[in-house]
Protein backbone atom coordinates (compact mmCIF):
# COMPACT_ATOMS: atom_id res chain seq x y z
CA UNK A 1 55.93 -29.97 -107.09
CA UNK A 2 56.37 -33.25 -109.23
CA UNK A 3 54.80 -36.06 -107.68
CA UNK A 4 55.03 -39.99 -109.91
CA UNK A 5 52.29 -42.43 -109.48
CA UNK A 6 52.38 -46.09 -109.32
CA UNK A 7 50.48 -48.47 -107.61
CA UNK A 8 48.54 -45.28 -106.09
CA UNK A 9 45.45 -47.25 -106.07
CA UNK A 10 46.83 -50.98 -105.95
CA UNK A 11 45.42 -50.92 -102.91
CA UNK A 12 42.93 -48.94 -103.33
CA UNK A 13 41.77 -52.31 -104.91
CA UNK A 14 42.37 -54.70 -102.36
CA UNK A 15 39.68 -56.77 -101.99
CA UNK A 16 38.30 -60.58 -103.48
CA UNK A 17 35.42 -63.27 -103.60
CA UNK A 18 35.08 -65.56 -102.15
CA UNK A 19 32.91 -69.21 -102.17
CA UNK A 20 29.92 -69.00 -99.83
CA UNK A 21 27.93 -71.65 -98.58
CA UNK A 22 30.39 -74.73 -98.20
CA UNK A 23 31.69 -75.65 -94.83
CA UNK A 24 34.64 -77.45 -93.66
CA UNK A 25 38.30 -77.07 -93.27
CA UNK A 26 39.56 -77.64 -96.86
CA UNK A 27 35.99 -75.48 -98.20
CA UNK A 28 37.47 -72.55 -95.77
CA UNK A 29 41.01 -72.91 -97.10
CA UNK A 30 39.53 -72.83 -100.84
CA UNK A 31 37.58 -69.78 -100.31
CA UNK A 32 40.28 -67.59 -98.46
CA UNK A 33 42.80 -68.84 -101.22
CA UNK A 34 39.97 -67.46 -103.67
CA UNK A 35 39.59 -64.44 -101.97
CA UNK A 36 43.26 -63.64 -102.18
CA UNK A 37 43.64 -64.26 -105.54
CA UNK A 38 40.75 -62.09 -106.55
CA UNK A 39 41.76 -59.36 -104.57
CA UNK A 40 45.50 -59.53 -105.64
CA UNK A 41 44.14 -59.41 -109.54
CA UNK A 42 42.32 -56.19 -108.39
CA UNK A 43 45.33 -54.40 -107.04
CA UNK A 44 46.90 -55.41 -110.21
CA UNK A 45 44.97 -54.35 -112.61
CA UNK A 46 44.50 -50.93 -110.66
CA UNK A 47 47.86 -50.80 -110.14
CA UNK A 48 48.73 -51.16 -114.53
CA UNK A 49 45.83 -48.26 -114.64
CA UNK A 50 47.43 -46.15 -112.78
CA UNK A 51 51.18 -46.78 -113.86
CA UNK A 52 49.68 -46.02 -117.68
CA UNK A 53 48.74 -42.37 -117.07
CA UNK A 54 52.14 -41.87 -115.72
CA UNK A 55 53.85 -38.87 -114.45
CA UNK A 56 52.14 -36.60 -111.65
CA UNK A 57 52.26 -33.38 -110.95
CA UNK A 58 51.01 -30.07 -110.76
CA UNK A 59 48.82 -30.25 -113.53
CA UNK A 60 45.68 -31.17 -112.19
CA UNK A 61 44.89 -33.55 -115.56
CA UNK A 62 46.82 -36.60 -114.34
CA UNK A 63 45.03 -36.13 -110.54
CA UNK A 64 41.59 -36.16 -112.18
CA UNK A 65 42.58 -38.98 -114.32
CA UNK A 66 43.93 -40.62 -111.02
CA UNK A 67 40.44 -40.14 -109.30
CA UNK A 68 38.85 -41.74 -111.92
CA UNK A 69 40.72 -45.01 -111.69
CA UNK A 70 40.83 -44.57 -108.12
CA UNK A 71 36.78 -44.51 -107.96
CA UNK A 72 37.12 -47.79 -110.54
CA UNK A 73 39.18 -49.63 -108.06
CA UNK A 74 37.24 -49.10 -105.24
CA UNK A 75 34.14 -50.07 -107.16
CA UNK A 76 35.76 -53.44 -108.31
CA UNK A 77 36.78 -53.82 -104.51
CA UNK A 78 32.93 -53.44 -103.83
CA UNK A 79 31.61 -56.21 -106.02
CA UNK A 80 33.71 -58.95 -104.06
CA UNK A 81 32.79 -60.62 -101.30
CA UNK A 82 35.21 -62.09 -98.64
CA UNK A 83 34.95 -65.04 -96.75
CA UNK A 84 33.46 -64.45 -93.02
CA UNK A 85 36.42 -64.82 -91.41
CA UNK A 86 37.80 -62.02 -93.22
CA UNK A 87 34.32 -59.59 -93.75
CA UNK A 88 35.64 -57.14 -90.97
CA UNK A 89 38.86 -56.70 -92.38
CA UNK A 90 37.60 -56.43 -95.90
CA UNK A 91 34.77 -53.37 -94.70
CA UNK A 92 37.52 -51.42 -92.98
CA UNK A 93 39.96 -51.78 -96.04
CA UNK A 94 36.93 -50.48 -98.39
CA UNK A 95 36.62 -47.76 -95.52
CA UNK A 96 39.92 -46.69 -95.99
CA UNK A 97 40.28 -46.84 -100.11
CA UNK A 98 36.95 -45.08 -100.21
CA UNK A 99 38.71 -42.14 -98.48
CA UNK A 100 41.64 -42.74 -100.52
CA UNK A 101 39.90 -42.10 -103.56
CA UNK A 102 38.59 -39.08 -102.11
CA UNK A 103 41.25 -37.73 -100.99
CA UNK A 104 42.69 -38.11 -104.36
CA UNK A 105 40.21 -36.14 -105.82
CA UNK A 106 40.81 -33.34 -103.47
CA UNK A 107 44.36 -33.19 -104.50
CA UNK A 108 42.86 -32.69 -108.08
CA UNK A 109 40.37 -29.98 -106.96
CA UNK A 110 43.06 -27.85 -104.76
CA UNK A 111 45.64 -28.38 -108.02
CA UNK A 112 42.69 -26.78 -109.86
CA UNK A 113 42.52 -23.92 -107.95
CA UNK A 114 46.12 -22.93 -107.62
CA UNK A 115 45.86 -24.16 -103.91
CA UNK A 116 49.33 -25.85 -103.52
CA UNK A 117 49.55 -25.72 -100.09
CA UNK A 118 46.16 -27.23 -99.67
CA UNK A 119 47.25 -29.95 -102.61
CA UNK A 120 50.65 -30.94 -100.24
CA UNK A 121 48.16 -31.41 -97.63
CA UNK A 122 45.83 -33.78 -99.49
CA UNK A 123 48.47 -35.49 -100.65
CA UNK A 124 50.02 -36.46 -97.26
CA UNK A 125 46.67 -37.24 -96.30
CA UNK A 126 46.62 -39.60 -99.10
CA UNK A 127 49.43 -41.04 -98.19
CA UNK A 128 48.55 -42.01 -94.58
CA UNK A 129 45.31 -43.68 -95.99
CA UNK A 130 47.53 -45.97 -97.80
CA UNK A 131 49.26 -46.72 -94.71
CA UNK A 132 45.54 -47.81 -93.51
CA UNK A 133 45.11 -49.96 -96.83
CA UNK A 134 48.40 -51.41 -96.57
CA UNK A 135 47.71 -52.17 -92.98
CA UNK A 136 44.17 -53.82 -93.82
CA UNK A 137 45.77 -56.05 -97.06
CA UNK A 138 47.99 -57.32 -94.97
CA UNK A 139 45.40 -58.35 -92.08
CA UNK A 140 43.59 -59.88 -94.99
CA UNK A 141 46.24 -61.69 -96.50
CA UNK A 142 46.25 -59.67 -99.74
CA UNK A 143 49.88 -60.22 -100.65
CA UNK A 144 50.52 -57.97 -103.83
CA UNK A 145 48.26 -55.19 -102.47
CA UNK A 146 50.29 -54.07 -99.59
CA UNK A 147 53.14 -52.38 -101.88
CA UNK A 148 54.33 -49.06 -101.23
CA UNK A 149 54.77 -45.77 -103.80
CA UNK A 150 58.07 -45.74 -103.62
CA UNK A 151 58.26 -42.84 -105.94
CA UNK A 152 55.20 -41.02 -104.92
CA UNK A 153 57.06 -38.74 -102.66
CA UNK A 154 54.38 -36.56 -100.40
């Protein structure tokens, strides 16, 4: 069971700032403009951690070092703020990576233990949370955080 990473947790880091306080049309348009940008720089930079520990598989080193940058993303996620217009989206998206980066770490912990059925099973589940990110970047405008892992094959 080989399994490559990529951008497993560019989404996981989907998320941005955003100005508060101003009002107006062209205020709005600055802050959701913000707000992408940050949260596109997230998914970036998660996505170049992840890419640098480099091959999966059934060594459960790589999935714990995966975790770890998974948990890191979703904390980076958590220090943005979105603009209003965009808060629901945003909560559901941190929903989703949250369980993500769980789910990760479960893959590690059934690796561990020689479980590799239970490990195939984590990692589909990982897989569909993805979907869920993917589904919430996109909803929130997040352009570079709704790519796929194309070679991640679950």
């Amino acid at each position: 069971m080989t399994v490559r990473c990529t951008p497993l947790l560019l989404l996981v880091p989907l998320l941005v700032s955003a100005c508060g306080g101003s009002s107006g049309k062209a205020a709005g348009t600055n802050a959701v403009a913000q707000f992408v940008k940050a949260g596109n720089q997230v998914c970036i930079r998660s996505d170049r951690r992840i890419y640098r520990l480099g091959r999966l598989s059934t060594n459960p080193v790589g999935w714990a070092k995966t975790a770890v940058a998974a948990r890191l993303g979703v904390a980076e996620m958590r220090a943005l703020k979105p603009p209003a217009d965009r808060a629901a989206t945003f909560r559901l998206m941190l929903r989703y990576a949250s369980a993500l980066a769980a789910q990760i770490q479960i893959v590690h912990d059934q690796l561990a233990s020689k479980n590799y059925d239970g490990a195939a099973s984590a990692q589909l589940a990982a897989n569909k949370l993805l979907d869920h990110v993917h589904a919430q970047a996109k909803l929130a405008g997040l352009t570079f955080c709704q790519q796929g892992l194309t070679d991640w094959p679950a």
